[in-house]
PDB file of N, CA and C in Angstrom:
ATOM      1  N   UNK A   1      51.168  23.000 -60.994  1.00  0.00           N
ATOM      2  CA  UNK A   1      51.394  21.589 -60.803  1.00  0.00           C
ATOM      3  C   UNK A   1      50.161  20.811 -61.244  1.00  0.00           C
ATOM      4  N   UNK A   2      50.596  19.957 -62.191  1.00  0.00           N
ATOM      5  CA  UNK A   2      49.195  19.002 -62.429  1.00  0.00           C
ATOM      6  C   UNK A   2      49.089  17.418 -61.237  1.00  0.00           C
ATOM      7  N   UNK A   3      48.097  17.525 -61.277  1.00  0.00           N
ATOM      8  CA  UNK A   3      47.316  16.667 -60.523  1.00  0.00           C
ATOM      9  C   UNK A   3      47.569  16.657 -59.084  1.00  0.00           C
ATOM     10  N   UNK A   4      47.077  18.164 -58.783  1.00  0.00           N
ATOM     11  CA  UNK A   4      47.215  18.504 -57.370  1.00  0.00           C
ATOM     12  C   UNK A   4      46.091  18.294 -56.572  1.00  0.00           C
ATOM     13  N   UNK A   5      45.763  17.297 -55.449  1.00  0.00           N
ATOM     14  CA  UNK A   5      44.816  17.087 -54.711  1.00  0.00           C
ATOM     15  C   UNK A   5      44.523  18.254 -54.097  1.00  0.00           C
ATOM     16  N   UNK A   6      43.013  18.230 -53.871  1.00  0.00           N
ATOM     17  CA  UNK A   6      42.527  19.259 -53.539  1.00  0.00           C
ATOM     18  C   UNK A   6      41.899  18.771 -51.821  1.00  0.00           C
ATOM     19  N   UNK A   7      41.987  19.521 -51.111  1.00  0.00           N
ATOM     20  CA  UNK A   7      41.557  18.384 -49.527  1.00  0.00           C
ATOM     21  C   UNK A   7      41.179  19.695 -48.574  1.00  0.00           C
ATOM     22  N   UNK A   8      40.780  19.294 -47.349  1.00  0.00           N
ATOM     23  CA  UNK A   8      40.166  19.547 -46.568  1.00  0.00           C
ATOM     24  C   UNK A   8      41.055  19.441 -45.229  1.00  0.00           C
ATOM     25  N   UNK A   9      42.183  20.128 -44.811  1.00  0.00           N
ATOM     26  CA  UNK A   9      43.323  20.363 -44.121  1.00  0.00           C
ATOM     27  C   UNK A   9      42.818  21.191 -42.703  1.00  0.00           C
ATOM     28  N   UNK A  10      43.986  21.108 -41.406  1.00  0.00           N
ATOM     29  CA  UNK A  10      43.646  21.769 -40.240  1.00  0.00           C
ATOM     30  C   UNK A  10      44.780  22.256 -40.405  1.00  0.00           C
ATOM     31  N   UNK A  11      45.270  23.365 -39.915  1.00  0.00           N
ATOM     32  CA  UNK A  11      46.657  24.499 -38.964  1.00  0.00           C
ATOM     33  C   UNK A  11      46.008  24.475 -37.961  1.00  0.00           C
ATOM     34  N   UNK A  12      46.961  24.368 -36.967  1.00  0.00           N
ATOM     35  CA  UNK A  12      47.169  25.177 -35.675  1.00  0.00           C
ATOM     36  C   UNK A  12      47.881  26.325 -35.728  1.00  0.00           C
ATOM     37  N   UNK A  13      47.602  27.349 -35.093  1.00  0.00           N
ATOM     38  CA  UNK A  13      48.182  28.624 -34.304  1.00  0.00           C
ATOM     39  C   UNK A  13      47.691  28.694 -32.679  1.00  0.00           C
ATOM     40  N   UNK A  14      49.328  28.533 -32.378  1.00  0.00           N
ATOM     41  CA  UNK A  14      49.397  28.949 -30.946  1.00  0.00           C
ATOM     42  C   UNK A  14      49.646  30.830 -30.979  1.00  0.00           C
ATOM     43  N   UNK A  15      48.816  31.030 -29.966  1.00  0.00           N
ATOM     44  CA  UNK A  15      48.885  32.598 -29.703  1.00  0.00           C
ATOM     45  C   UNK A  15      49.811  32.787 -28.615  1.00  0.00           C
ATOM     46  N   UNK A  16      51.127  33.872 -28.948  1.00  0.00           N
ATOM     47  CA  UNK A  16      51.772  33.878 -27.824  1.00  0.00           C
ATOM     48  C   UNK A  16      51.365  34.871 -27.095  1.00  0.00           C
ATOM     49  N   UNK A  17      50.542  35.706 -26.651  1.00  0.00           N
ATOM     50  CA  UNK A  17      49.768  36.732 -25.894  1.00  0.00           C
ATOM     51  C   UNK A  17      48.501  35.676 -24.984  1.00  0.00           C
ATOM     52  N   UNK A  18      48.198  34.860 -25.045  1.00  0.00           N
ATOM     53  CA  UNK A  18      47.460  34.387 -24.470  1.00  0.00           C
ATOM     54  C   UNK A  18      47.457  32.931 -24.309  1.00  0.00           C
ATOM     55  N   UNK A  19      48.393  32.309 -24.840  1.00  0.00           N
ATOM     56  CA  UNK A  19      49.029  30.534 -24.852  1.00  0.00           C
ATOM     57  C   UNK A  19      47.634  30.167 -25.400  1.00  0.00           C
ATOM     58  N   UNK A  20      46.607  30.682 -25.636  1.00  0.00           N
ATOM     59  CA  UNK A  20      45.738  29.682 -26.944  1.00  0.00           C
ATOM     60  C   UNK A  20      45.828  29.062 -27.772  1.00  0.00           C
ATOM     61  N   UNK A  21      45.460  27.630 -28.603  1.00  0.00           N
ATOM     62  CA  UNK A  21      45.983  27.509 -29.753  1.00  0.00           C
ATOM     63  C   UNK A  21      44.319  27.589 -30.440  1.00  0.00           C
ATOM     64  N   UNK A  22      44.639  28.115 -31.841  1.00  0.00           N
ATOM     65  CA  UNK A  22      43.232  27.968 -32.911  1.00  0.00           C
ATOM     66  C   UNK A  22      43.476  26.624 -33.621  1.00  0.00           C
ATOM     67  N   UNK A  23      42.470  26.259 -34.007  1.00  0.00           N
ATOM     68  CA  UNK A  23      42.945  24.900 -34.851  1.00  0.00           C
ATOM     69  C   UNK A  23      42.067  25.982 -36.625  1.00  0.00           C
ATOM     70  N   UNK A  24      42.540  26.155 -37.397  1.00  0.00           N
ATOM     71  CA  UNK A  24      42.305  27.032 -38.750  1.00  0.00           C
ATOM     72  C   UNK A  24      42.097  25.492 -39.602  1.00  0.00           C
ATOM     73  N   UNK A  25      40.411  25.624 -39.914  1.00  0.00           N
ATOM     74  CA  UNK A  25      39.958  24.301 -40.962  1.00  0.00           C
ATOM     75  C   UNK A  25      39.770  24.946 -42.250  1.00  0.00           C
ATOM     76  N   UNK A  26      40.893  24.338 -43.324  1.00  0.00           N
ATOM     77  CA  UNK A  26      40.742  25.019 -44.544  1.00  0.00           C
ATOM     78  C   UNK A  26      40.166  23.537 -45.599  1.00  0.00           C
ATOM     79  N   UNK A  27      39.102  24.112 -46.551  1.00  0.00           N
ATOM     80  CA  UNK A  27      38.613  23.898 -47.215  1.00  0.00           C
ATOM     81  C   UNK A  27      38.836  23.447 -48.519  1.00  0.00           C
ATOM     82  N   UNK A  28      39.161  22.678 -49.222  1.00  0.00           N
ATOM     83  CA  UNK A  28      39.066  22.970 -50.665  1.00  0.00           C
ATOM     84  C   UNK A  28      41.059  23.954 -51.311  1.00  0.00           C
ATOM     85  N   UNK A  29      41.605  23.294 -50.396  1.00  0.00           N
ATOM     86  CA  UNK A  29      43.201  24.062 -50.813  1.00  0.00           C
ATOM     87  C   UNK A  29      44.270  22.448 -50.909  1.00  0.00           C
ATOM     88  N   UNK A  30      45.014  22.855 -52.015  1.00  0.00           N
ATOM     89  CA  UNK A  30      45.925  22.158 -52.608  1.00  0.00           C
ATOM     90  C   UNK A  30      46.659  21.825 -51.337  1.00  0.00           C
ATOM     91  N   UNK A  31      47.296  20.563 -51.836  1.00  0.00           N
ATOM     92  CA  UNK A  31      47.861  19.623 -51.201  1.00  0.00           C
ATOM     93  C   UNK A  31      49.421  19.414 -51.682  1.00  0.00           C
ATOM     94  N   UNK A  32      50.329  20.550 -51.126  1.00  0.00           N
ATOM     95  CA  UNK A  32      51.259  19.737 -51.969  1.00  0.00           C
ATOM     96  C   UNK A  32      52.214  19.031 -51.258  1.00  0.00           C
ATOM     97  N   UNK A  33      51.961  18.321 -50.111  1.00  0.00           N
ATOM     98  CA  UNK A  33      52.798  18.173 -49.404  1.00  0.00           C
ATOM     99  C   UNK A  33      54.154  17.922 -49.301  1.00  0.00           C
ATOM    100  N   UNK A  34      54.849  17.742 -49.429  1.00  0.00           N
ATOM    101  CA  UNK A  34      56.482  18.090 -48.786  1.00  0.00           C
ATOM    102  C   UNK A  34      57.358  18.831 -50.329  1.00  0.00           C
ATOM    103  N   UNK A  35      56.183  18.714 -51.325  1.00  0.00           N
ATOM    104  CA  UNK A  35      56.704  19.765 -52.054  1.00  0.00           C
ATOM    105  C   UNK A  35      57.009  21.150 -52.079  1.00  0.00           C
ATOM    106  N   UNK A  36      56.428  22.090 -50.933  1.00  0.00           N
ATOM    107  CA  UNK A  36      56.368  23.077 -50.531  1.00  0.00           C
ATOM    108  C   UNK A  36      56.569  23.203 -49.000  1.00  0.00           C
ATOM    109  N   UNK A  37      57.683  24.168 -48.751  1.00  0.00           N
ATOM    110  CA  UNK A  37      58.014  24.196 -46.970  1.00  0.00           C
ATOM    111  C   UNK A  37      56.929  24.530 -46.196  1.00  0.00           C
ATOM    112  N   UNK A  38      56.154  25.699 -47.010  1.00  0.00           N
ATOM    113  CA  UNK A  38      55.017  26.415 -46.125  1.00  0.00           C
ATOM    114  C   UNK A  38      53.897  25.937 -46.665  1.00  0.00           C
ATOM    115  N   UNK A  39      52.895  26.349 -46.322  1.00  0.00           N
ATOM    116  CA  UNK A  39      51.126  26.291 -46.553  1.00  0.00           C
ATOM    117  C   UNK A  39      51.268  27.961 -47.207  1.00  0.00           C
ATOM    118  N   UNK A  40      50.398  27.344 -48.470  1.00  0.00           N
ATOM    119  CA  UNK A  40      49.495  28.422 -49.179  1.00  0.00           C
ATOM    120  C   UNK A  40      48.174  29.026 -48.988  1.00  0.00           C
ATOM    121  N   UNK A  41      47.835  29.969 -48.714  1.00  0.00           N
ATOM    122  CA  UNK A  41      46.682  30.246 -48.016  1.00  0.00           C
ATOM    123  C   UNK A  41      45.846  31.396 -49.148  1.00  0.00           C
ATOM    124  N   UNK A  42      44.627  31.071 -49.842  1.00  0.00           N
ATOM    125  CA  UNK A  42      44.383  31.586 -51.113  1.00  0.00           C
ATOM    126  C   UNK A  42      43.504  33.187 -50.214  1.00  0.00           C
ATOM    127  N   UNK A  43      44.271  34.120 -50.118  1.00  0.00           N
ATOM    128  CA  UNK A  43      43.143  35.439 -49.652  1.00  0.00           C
ATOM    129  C   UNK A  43      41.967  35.656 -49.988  1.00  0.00           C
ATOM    130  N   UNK A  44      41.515  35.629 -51.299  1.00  0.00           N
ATOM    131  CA  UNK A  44      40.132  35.464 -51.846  1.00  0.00           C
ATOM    132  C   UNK A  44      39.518  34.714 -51.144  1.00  0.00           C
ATOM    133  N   UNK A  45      39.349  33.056 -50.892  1.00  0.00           N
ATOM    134  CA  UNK A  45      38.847  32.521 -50.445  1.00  0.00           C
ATOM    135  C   UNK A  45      38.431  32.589 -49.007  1.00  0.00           C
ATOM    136  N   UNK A  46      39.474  33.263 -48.327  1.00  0.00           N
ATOM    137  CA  UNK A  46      38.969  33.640 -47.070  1.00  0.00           C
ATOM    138  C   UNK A  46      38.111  34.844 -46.881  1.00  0.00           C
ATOM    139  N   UNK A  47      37.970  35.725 -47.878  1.00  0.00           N
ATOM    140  CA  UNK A  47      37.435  36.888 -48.031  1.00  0.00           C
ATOM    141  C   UNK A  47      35.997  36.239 -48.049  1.00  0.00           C
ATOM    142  N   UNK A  48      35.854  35.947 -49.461  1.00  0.00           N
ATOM    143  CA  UNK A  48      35.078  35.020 -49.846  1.00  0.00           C
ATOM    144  C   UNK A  48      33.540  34.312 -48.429  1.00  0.00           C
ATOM    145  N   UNK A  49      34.510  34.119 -47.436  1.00  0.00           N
ATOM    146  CA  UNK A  49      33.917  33.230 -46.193  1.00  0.00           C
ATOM    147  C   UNK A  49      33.630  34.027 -44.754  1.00  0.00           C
ATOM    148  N   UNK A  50      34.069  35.665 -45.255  1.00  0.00           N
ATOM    149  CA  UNK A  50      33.325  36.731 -43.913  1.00  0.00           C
ATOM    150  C   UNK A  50      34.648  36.934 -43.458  1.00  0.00           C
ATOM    151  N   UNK A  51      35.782  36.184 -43.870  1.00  0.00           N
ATOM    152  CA  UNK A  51      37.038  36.539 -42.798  1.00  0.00           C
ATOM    153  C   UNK A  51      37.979  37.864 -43.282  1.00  0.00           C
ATOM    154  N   UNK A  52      38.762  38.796 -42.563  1.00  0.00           N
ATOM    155  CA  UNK A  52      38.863  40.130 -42.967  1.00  0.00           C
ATOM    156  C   UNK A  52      40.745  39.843 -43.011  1.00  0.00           C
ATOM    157  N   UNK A  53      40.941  40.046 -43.779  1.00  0.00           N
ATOM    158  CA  UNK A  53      42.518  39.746 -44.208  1.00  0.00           C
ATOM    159  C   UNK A  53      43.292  41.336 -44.307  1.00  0.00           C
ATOM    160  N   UNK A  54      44.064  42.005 -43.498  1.00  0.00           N
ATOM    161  CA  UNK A  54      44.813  43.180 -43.640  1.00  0.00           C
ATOM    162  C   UNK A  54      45.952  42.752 -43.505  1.00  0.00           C
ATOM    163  N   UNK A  55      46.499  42.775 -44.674  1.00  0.00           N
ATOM    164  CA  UNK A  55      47.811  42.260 -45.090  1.00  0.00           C
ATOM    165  C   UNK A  55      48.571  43.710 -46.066  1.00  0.00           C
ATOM    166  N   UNK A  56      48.323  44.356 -45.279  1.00  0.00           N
ATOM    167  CA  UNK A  56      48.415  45.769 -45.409  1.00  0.00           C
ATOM    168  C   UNK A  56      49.703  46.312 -44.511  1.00  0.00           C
ATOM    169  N   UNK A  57      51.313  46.077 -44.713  1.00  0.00           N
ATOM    170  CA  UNK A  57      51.877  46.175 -43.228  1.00  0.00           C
ATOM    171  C   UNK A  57      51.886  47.600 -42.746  1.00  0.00           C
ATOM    172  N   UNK A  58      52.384  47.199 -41.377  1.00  0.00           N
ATOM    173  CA  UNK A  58      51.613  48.538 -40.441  1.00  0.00           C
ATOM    174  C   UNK A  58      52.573  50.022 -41.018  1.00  0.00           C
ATOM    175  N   UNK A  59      53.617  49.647 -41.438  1.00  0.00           N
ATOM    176  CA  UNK A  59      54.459  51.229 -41.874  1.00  0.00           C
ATOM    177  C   UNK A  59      53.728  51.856 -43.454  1.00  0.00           C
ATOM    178  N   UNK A  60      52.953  50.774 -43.879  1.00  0.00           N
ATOM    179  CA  UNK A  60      52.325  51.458 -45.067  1.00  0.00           C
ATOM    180  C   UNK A  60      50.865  51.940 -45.173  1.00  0.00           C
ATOM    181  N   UNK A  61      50.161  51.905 -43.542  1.00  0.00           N
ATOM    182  CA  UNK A  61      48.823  52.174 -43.323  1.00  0.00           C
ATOM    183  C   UNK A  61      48.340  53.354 -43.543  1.00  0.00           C
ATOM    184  N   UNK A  62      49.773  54.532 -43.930  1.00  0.00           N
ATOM    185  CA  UNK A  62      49.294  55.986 -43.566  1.00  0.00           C
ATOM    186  C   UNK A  62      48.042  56.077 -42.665  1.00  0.00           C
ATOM    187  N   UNK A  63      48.294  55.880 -41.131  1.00  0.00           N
ATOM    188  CA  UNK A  63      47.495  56.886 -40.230  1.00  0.00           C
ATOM    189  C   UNK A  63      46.557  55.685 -39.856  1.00  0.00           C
ATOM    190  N   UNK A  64      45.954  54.703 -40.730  1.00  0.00           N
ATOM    191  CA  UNK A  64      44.728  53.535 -40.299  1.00  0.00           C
ATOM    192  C   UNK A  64      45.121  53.073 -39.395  1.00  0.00           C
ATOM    193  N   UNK A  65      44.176  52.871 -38.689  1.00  0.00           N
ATOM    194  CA  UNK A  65      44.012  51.991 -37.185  1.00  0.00           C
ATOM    195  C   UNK A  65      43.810  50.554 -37.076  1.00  0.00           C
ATOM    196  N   UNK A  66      43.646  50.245 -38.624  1.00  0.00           N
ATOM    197  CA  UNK A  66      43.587  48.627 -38.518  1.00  0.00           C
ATOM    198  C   UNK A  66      44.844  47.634 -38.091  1.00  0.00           C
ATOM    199  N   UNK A  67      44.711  46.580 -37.916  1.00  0.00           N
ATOM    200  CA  UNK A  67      45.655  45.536 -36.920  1.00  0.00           C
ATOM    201  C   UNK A  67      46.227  45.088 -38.656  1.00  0.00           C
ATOM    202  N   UNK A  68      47.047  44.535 -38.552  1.00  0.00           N
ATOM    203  CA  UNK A  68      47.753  43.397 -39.347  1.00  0.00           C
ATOM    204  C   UNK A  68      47.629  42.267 -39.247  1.00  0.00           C
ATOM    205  N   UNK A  69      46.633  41.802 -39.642  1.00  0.00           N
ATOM    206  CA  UNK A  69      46.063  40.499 -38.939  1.00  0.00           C
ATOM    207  C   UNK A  69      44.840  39.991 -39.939  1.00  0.00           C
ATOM    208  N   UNK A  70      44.751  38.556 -39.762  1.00  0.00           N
ATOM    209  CA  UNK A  70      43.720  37.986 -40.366  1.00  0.00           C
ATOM    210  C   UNK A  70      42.602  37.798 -39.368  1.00  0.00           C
ATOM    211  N   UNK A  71      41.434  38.643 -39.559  1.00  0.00           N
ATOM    212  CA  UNK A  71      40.255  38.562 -38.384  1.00  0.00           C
ATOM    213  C   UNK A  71      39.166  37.840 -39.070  1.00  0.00           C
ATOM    214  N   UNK A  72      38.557  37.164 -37.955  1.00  0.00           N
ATOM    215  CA  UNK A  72      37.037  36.366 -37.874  1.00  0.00           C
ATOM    216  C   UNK A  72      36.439  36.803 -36.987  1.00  0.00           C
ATOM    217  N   UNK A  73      35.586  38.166 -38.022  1.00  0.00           N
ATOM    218  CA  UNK A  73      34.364  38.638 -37.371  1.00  0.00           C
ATOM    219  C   UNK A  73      33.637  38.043 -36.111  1.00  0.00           C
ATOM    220  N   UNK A  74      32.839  36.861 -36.396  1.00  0.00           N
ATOM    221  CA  UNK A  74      32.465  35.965 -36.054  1.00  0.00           C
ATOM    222  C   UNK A  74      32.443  35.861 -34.119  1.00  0.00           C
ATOM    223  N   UNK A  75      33.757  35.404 -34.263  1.00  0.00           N
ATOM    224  CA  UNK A  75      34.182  35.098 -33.071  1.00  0.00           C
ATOM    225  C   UNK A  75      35.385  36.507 -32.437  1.00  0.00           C
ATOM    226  N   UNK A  76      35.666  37.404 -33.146  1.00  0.00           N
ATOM    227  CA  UNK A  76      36.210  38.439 -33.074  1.00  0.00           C
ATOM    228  C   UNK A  76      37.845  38.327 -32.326  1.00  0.00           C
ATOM    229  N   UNK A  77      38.130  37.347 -33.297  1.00  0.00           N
ATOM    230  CA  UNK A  77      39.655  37.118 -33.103  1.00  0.00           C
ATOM    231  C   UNK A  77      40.589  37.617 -34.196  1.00  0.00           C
ATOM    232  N   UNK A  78      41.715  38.284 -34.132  1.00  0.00           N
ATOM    233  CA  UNK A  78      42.405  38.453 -34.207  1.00  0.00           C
ATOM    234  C   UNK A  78      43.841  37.566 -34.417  1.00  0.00           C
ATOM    235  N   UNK A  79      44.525  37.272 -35.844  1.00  0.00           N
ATOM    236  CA  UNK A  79      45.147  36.530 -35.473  1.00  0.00           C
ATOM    237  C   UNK A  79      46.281  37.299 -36.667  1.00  0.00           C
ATOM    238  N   UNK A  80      47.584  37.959 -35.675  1.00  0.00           N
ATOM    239  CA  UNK A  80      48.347  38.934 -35.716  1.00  0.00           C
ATOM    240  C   UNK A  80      49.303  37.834 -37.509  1.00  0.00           C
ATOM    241  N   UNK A  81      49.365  39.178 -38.533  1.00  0.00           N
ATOM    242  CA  UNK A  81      50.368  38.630 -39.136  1.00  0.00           C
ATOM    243  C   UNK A  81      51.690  39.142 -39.167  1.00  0.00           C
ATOM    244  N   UNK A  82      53.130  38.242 -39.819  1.00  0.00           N
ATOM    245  CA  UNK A  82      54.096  38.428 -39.703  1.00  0.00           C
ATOM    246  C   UNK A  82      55.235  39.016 -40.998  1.00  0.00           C
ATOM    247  N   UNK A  83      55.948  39.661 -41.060  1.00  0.00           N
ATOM    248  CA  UNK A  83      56.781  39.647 -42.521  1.00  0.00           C
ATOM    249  C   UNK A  83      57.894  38.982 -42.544  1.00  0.00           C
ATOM    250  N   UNK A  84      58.162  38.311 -43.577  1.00  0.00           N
ATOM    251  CA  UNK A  84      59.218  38.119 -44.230  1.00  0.00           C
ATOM    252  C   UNK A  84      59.735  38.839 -45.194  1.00  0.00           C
ATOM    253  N   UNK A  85      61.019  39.139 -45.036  1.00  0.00           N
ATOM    254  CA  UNK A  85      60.990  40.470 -46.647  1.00  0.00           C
ATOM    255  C   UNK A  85      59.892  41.014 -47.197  1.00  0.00           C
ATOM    256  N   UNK A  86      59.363  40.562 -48.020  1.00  0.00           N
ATOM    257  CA  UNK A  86      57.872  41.269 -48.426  1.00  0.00           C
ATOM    258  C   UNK A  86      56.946  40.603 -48.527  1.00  0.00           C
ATOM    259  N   UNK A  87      57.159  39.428 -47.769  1.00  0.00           N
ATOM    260  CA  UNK A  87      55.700  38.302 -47.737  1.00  0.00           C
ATOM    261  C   UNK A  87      55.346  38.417 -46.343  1.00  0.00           C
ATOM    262  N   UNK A  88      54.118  38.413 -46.345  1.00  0.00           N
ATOM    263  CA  UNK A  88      53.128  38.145 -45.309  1.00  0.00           C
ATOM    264  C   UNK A  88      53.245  36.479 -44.901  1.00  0.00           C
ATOM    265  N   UNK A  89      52.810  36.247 -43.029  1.00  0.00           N
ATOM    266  CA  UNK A  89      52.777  35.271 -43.168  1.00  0.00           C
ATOM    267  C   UNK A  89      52.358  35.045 -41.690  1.00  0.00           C
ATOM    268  N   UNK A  90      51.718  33.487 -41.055  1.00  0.00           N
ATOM    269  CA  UNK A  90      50.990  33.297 -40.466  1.00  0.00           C
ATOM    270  C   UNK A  90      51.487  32.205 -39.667  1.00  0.00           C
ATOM    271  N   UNK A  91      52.317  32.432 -38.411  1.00  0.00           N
ATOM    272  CA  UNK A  91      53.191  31.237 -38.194  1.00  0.00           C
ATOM    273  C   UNK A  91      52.215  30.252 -37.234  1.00  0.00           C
ATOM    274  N   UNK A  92      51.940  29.011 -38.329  1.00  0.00           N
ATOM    275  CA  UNK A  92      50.935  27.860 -38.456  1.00  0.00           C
ATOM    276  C   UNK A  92      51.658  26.484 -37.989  1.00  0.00           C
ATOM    277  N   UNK A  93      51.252  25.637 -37.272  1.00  0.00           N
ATOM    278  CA  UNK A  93      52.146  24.311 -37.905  1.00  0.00           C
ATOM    279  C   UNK A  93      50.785  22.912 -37.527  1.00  0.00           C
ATOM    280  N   UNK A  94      51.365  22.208 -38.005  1.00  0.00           N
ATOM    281  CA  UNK A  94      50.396  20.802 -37.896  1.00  0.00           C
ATOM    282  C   UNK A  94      49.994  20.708 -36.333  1.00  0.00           C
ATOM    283  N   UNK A  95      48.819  20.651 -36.285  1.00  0.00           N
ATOM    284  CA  UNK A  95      47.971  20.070 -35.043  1.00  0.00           C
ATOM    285  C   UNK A  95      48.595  19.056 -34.482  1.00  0.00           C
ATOM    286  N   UNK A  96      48.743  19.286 -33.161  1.00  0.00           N
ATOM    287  CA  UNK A  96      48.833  17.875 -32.489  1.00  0.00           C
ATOM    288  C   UNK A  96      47.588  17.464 -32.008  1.00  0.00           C
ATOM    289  N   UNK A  97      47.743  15.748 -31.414  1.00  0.00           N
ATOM    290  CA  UNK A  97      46.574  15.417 -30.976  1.00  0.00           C
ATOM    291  C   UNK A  97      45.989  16.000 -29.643  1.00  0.00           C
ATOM    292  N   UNK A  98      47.036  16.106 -28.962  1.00  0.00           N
ATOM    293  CA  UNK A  98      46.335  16.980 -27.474  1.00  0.00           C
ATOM    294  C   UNK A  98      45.554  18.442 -28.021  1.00  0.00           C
ATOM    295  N   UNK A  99      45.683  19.227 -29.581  1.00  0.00           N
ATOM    296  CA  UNK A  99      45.242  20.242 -29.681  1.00  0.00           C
ATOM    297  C   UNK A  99      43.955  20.207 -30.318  1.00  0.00           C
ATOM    298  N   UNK A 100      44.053  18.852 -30.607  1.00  0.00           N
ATOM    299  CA  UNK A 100      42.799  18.794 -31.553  1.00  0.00           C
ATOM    300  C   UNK A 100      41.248  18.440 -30.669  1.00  0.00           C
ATOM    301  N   UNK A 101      42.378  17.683 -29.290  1.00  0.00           N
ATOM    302  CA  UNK A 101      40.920  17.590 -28.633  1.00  0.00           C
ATOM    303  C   UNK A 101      40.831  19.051 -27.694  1.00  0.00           C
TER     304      UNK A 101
END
């Protein structure tokens, strides 16, 4: 797509194991808004930033012990991913204001 804004966006994820929500501040990712149902989330770039992406699903791990999940070292969270047919995916939606404070 030409002349795709490039911006500085929030997700929320509510965790259903612990009713937390994360607020996820992405950087520098296209904007296409209501042109696309979902959010694109570039893996490199999160790699890129210390964060550990196993998008690896769990029936194809032969034997590994790793989670399915996008982790931040950091703070050592865990944030479980999901499939769709053969896409990975991260069920995200727009911040509300009670989440943001």
């Amino acid at each position: 797509m030409m002349n795709t804004p490039i911006v500085k966006a929030a997700k929320a994820y509510n965790d259903p194991q612990t009713g937390e929500t994360y607020i996820l501040i992405l950087v520098q990712v296209s904007f296409l808004g209501d042109k696309l149902e979902h959010s694109l989330i570039c893996l490199n770039q999160l790699c890129a930033h210390g964060v550990v992406v196993n998008d690896v699903p769990i029936h194809l791990m032969q034997g590994k012990q790793a989670m399915y999940s996008i982790y931040f070292p950091e703070k050592q969270i865990h944030l479980p991913l999901k499939m769709y047919g053969c896409l990975s995916y991260l069920n995200t939606h727009l911040p509300l204001a009670h989440e943001i404070e």
